[in-house]
PDB file of N, CA and C in Angstrom:
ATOM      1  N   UNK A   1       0.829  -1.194   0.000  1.00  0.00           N
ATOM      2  CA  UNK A   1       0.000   0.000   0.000  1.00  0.00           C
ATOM      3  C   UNK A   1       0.868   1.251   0.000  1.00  0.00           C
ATOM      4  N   UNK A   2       2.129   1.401   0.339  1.00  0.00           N
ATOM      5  CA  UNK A   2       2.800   2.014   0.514  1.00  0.00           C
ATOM      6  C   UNK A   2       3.414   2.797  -0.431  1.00  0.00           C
ATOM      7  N   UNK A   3       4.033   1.809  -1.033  1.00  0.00           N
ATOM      8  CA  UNK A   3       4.388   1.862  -2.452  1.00  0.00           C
ATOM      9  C   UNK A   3       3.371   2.319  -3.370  1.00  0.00           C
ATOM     10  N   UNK A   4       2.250   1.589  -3.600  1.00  0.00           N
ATOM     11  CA  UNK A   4       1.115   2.695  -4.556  1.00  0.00           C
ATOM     12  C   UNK A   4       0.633   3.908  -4.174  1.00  0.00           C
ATOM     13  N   UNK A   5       0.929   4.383  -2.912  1.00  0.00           N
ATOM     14  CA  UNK A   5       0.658   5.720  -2.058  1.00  0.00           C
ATOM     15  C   UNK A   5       1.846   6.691  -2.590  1.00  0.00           C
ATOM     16  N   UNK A   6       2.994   5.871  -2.755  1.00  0.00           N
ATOM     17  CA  UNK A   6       4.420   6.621  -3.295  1.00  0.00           C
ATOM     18  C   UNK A   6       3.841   7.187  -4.600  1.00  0.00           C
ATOM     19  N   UNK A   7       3.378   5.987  -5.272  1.00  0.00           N
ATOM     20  CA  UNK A   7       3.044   6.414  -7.114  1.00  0.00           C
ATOM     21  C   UNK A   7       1.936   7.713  -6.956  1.00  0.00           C
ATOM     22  N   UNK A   8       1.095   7.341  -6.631  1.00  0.00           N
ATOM     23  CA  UNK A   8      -0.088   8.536  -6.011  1.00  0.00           C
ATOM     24  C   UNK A   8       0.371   9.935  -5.862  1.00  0.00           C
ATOM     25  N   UNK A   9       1.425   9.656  -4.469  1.00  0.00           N
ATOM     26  CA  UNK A   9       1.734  11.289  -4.042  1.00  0.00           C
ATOM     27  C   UNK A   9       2.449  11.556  -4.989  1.00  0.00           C
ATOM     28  N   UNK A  10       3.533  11.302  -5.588  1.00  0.00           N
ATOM     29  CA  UNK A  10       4.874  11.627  -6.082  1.00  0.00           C
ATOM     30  C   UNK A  10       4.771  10.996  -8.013  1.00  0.00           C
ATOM     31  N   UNK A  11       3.803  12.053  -8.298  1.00  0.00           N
ATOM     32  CA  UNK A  11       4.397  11.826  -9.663  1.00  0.00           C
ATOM     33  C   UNK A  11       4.886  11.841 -10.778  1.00  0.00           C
ATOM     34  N   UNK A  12       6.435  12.202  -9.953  1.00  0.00           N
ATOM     35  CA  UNK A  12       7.747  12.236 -11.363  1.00  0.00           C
ATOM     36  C   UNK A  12       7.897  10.649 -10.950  1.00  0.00           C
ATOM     37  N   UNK A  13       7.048   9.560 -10.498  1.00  0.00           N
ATOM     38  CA  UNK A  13       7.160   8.485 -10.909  1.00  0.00           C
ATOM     39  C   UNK A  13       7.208   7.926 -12.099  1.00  0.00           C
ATOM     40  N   UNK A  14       7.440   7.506 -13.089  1.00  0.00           N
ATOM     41  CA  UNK A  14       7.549   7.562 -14.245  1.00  0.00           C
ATOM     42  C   UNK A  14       7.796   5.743 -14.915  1.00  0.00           C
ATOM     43  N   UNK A  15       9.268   5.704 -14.609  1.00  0.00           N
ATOM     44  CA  UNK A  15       9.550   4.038 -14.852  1.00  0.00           C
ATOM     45  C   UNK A  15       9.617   3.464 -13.907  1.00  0.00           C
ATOM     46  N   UNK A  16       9.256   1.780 -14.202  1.00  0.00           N
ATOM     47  CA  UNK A  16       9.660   0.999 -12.733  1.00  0.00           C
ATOM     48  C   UNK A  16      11.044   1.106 -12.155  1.00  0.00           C
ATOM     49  N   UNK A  17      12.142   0.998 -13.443  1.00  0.00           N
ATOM     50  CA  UNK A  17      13.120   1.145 -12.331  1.00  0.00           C
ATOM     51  C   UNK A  17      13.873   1.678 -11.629  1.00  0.00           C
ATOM     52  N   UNK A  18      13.306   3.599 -12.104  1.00  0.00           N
ATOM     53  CA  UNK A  18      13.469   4.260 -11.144  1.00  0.00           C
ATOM     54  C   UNK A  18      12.667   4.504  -9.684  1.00  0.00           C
ATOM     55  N   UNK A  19      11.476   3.722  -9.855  1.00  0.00           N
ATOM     56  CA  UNK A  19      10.317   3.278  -9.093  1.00  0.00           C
ATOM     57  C   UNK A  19      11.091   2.504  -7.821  1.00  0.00           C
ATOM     58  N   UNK A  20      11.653   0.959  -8.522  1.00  0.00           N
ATOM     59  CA  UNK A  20      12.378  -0.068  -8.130  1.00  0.00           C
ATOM     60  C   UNK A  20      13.586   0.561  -6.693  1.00  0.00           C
ATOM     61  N   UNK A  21      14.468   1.721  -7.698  1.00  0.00           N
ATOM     62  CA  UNK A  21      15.222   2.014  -7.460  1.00  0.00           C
ATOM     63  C   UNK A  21      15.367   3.078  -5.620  1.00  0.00           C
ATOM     64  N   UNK A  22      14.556   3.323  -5.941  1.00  0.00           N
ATOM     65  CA  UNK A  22      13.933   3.913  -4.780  1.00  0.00           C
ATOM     66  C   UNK A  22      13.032   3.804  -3.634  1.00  0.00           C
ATOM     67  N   UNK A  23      12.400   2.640  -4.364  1.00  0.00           N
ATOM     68  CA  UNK A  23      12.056   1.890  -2.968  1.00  0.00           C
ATOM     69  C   UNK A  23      13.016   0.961  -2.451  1.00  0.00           C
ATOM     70  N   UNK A  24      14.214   0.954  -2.759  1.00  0.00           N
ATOM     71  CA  UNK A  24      15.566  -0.090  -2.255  1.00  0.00           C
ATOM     72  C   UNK A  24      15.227  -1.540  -3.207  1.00  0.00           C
ATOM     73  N   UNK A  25      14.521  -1.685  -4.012  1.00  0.00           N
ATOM     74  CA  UNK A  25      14.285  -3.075  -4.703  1.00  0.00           C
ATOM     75  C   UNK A  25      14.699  -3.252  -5.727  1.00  0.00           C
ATOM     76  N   UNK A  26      14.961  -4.540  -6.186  1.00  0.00           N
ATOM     77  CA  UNK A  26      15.286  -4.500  -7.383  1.00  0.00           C
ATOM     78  C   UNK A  26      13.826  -4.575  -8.183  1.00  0.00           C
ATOM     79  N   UNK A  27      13.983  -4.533  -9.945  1.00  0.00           N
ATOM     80  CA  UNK A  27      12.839  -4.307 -10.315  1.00  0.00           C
ATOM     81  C   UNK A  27      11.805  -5.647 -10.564  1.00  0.00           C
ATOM     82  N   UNK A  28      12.719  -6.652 -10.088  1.00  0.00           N
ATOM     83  CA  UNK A  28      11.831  -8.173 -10.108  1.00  0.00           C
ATOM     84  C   UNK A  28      11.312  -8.264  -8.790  1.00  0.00           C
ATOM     85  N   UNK A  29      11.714  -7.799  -7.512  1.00  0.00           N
ATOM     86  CA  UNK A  29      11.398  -7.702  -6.526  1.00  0.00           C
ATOM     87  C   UNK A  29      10.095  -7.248  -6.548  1.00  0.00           C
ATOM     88  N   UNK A  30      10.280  -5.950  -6.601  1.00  0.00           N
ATOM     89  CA  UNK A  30       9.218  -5.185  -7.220  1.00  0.00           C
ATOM     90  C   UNK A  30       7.920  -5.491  -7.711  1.00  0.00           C
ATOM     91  N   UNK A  31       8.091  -5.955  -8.678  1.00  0.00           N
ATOM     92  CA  UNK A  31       7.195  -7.063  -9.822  1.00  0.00           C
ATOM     93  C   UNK A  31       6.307  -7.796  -8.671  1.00  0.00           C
ATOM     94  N   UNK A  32       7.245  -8.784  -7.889  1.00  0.00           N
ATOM     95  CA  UNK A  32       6.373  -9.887  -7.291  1.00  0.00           C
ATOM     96  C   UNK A  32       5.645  -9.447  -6.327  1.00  0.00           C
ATOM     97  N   UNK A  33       6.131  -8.014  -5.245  1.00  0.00           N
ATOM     98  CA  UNK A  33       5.281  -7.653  -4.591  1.00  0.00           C
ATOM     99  C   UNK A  33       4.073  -7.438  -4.581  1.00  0.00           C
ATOM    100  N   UNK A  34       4.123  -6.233  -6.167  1.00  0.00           N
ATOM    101  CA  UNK A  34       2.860  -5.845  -6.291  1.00  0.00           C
ATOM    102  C   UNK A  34       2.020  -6.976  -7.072  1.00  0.00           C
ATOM    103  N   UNK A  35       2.469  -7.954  -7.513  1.00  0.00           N
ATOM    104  CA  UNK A  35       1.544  -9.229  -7.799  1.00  0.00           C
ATOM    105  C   UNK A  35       0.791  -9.934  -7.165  1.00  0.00           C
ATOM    106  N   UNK A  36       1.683  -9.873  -5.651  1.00  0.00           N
ATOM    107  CA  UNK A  36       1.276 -10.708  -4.241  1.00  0.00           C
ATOM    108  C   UNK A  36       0.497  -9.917  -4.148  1.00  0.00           C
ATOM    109  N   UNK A  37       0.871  -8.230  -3.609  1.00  0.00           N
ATOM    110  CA  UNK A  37       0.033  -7.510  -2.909  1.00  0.00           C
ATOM    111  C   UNK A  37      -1.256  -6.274  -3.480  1.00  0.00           C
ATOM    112  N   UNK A  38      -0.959  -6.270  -5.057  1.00  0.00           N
ATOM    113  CA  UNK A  38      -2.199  -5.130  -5.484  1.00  0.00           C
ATOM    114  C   UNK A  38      -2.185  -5.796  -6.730  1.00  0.00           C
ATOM    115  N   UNK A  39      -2.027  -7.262  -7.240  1.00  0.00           N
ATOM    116  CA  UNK A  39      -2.540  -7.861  -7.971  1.00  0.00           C
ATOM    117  C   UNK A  39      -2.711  -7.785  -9.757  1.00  0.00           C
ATOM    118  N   UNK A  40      -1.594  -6.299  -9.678  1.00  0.00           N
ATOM    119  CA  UNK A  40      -1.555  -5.715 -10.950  1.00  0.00           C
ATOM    120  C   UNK A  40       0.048  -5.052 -10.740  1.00  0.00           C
ATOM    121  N   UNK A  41       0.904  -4.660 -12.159  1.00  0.00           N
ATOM    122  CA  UNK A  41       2.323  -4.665 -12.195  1.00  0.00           C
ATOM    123  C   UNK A  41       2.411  -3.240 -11.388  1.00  0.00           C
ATOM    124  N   UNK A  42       3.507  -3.025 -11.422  1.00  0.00           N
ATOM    125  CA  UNK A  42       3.997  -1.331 -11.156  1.00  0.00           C
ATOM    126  C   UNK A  42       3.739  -0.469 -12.281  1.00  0.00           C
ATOM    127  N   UNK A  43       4.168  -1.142 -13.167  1.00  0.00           N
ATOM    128  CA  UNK A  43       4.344  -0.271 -14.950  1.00  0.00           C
ATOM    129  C   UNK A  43       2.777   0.039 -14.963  1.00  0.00           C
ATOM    130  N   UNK A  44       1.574  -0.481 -14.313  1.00  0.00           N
ATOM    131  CA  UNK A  44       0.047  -0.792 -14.962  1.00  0.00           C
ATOM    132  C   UNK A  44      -0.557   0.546 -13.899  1.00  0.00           C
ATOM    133  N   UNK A  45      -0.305   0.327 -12.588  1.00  0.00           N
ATOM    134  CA  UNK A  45      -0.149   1.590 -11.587  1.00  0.00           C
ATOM    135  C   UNK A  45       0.354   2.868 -12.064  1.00  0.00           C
ATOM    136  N   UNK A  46       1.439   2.740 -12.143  1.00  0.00           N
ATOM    137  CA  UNK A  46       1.741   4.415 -13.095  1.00  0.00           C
ATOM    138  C   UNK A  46       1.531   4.486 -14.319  1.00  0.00           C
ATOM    139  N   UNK A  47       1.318   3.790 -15.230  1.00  0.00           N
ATOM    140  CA  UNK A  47      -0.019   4.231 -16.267  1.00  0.00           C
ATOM    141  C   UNK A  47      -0.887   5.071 -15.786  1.00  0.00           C
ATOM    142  N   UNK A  48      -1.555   3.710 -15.418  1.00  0.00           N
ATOM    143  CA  UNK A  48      -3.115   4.716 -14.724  1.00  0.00           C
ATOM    144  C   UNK A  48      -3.024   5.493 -14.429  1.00  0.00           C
ATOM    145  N   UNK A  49      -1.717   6.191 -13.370  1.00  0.00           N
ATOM    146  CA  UNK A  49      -2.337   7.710 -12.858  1.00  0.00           C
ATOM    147  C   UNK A  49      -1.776   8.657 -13.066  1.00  0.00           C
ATOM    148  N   UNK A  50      -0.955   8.261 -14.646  1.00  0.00           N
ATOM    149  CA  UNK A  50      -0.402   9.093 -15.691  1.00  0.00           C
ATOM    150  C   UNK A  50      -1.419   9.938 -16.388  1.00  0.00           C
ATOM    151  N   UNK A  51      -2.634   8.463 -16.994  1.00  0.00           N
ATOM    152  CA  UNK A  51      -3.697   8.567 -17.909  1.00  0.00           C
ATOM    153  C   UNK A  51      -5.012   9.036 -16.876  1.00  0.00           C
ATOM    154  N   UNK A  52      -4.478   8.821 -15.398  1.00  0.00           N
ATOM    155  CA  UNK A  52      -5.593  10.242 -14.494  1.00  0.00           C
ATOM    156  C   UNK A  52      -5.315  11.278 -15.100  1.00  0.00           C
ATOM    157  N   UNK A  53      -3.919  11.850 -14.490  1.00  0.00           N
ATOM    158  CA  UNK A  53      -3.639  13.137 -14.813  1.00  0.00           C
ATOM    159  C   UNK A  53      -4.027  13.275 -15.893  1.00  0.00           C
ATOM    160  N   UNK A  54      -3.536  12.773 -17.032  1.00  0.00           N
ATOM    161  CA  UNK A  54      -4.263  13.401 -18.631  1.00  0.00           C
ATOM    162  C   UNK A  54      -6.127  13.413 -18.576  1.00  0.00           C
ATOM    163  N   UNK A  55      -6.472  12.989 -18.063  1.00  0.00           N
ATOM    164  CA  UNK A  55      -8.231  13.136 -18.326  1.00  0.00           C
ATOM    165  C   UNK A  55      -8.128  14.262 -17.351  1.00  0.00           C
ATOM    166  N   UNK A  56      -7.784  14.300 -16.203  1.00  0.00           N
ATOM    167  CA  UNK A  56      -8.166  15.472 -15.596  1.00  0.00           C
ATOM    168  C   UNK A  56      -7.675  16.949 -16.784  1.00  0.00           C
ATOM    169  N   UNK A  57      -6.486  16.696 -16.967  1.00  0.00           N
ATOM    170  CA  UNK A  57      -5.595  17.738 -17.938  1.00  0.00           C
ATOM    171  C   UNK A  57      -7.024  18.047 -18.595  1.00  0.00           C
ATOM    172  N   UNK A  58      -6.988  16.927 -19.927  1.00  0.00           N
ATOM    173  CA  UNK A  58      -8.006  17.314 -20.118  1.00  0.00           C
ATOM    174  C   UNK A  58      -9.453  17.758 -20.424  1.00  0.00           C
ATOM    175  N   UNK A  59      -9.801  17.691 -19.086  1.00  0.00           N
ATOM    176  CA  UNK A  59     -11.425  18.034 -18.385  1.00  0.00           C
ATOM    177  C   UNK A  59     -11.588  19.240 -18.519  1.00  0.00           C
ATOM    178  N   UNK A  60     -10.338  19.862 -18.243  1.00  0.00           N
ATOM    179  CA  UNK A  60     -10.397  21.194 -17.801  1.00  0.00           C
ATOM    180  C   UNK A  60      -9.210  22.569 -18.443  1.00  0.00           C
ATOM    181  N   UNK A  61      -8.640  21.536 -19.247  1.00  0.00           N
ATOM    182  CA  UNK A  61      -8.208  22.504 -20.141  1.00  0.00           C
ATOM    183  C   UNK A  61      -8.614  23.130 -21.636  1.00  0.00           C
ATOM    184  N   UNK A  62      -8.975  24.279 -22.257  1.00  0.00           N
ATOM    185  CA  UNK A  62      -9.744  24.672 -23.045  1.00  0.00           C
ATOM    186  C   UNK A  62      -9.370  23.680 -24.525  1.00  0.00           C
ATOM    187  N   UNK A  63      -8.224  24.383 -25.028  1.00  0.00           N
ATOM    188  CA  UNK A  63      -7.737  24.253 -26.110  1.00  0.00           C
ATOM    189  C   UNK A  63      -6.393  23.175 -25.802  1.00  0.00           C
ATOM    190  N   UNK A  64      -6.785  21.834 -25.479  1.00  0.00           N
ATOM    191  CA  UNK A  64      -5.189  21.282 -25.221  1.00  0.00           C
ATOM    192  C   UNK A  64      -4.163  20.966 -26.199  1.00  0.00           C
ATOM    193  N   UNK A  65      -2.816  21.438 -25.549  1.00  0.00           N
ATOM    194  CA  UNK A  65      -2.037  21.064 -26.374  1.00  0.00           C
ATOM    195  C   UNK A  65      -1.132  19.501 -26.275  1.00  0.00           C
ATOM    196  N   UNK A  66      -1.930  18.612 -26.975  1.00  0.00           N
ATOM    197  CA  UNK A  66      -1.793  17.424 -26.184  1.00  0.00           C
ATOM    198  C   UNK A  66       0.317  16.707 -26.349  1.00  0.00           C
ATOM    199  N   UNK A  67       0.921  17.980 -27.321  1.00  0.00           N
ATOM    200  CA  UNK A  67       2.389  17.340 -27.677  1.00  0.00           C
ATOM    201  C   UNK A  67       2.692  17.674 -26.364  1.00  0.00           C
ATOM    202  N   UNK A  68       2.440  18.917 -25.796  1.00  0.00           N
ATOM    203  CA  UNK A  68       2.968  19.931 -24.761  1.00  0.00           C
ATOM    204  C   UNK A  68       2.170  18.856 -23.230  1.00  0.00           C
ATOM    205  N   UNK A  69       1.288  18.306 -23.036  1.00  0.00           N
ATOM    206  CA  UNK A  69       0.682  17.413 -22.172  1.00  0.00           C
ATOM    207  C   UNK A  69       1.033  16.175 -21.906  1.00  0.00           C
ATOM    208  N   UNK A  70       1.666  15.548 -23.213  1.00  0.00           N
ATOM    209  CA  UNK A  70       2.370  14.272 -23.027  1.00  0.00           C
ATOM    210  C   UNK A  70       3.379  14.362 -22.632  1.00  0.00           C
ATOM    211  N   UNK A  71       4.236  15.555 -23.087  1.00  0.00           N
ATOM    212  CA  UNK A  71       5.748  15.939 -22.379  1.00  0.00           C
ATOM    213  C   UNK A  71       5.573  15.915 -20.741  1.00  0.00           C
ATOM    214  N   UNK A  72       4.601  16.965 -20.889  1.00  0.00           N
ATOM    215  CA  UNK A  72       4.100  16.945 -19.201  1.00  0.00           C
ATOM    216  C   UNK A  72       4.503  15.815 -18.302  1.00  0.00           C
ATOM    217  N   UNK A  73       3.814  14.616 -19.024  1.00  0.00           N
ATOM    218  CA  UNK A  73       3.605  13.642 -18.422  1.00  0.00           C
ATOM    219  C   UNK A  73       4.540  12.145 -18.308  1.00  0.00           C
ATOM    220  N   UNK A  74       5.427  12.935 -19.257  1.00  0.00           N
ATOM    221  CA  UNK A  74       6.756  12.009 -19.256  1.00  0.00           C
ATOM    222  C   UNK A  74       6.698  11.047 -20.618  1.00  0.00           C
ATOM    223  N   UNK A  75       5.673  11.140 -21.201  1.00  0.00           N
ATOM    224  CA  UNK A  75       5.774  10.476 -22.935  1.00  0.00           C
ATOM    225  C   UNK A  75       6.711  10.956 -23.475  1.00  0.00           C
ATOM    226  N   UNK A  76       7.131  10.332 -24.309  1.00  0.00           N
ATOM    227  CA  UNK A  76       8.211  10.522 -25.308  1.00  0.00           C
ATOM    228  C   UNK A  76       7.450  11.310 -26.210  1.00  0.00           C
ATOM    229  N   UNK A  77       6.168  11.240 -26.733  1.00  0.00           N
ATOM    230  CA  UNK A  77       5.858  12.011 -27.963  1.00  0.00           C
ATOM    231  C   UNK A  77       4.227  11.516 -27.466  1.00  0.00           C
ATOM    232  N   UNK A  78       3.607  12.621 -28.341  1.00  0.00           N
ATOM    233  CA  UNK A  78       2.325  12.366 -28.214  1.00  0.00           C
ATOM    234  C   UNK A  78       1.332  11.208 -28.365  1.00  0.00           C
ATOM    235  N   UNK A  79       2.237  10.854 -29.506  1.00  0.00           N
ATOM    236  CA  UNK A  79       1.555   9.191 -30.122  1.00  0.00           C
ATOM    237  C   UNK A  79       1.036   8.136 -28.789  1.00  0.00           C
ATOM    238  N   UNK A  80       2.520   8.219 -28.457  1.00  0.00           N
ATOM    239  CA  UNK A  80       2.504   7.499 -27.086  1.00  0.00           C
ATOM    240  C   UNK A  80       1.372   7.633 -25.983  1.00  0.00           C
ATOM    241  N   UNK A  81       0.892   8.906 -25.481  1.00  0.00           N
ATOM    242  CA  UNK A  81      -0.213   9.269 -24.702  1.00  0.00           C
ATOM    243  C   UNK A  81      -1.607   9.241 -25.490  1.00  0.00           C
ATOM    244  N   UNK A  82      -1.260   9.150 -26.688  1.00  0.00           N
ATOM    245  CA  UNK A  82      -2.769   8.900 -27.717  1.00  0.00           C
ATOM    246  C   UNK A  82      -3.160   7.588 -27.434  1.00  0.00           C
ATOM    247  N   UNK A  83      -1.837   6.757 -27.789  1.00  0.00           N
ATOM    248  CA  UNK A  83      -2.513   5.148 -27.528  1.00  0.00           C
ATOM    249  C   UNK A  83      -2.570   4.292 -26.219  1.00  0.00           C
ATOM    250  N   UNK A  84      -1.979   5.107 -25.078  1.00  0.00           N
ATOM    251  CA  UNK A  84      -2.014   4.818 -23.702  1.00  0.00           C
ATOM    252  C   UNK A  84      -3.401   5.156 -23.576  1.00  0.00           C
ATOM    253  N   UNK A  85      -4.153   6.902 -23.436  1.00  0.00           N
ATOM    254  CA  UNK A  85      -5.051   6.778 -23.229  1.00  0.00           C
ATOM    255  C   UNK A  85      -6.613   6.517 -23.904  1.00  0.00           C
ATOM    256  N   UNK A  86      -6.115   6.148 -25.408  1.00  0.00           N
ATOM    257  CA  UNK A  86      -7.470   5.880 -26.094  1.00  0.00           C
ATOM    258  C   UNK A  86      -7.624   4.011 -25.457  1.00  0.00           C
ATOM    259  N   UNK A  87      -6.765   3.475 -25.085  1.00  0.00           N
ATOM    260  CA  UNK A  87      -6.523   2.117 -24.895  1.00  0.00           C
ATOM    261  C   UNK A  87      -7.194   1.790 -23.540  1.00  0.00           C
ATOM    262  N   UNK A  88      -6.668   2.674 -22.528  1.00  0.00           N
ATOM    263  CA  UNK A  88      -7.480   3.176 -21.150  1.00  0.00           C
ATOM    264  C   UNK A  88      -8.506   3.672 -20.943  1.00  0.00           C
ATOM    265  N   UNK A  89      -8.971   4.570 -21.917  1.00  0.00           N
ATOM    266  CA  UNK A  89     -10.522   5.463 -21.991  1.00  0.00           C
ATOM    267  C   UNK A  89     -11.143   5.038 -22.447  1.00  0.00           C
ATOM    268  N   UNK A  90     -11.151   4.352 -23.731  1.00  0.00           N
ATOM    269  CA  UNK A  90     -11.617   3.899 -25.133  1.00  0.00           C
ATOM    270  C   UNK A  90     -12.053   4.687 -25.864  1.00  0.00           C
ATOM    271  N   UNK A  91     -12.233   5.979 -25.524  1.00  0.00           N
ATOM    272  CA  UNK A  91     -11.867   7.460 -26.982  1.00  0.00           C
ATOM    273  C   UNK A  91     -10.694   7.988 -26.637  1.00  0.00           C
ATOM    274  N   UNK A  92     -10.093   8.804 -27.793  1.00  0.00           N
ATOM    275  CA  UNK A  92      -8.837   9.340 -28.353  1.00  0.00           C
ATOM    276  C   UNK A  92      -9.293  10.784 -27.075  1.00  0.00           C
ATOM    277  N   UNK A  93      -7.912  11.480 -26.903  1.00  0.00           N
ATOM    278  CA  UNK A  93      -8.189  12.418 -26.113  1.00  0.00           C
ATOM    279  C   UNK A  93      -9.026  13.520 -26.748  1.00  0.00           C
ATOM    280  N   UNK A  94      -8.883  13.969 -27.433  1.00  0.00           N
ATOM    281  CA  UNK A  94      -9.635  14.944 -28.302  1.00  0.00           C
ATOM    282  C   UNK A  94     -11.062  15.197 -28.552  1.00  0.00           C
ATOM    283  N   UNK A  95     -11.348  13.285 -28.445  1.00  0.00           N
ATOM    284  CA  UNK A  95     -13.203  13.112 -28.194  1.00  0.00           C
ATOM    285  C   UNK A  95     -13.733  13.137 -26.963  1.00  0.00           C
ATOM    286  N   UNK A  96     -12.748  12.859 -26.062  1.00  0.00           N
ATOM    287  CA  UNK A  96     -12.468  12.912 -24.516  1.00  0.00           C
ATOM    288  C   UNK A  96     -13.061  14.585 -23.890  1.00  0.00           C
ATOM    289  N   UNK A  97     -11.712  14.748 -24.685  1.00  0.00           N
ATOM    290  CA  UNK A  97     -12.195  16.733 -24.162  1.00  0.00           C
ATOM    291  C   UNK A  97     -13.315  17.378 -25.081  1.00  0.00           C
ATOM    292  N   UNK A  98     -13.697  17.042 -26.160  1.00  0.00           N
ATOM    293  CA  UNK A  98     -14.912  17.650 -26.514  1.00  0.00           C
ATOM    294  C   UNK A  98     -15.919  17.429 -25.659  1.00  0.00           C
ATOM    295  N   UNK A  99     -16.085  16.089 -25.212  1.00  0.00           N
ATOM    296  CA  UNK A  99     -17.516  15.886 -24.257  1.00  0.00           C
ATOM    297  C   UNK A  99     -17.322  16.311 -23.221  1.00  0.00           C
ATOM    298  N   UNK A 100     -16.087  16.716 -22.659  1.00  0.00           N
ATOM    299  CA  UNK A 100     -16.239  16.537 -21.249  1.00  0.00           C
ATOM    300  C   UNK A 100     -16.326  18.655 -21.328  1.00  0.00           C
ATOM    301  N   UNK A 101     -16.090  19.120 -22.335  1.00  0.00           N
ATOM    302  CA  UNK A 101     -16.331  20.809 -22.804  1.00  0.00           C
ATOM    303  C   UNK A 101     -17.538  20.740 -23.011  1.00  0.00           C
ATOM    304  N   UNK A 102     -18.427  20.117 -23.739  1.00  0.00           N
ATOM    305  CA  UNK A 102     -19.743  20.074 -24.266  1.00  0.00           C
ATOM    306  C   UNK A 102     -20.800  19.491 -23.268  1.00  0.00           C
TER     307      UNK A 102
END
């Protein structure tokens, strides 16, 4: 619980094994914990509350600039946060923020 409280508060969490690295574990360590204990990977945890932050982003931002939002969020390029969160949401961000504007 601890550890997903880390991902939660703190997030320039980004990769597991700077994740790993900082909770003193290695990144297989790691792995098995959260298998034992929250039943889903580390990498699947900071997704998700990567692809929070982006729906909140944007809920509430007018005109997003989603190259400038994925940077935000530690994507390499936008593509990347397109198919993280159309994959997670099941619309593209763009149809995302129209409804959630409309």
């Amino acid at each position: 619980t601890a550890l997903v409280d880390h991902v939660h508060d703190d997030r320039t969490v980004r990769r597991v094994d700077d994740f790993a690295r900082t909770a003193g574990l290695s990144v297989r360590a790691l792995q098995r914990l959260f298998s034992a204990y929250v039943g889903v990977s580390p990498k699947w945890v900071i997704l998700r509350y990567r692809i929070h932050d982006a729906l909140e982003l944007a809920g509430t931002r007018g005109e997003a600039d989603w190259a400038a939002l994925a940077a935000d969020l530690g994507y390499a390029d936008q593509a990347h946060l397109v198919r993280d969160f159309t994959a997670t949401v099941g619309v593209p961000p763009t149809a995302y923020a129209q409804a959630a504007a409309g």
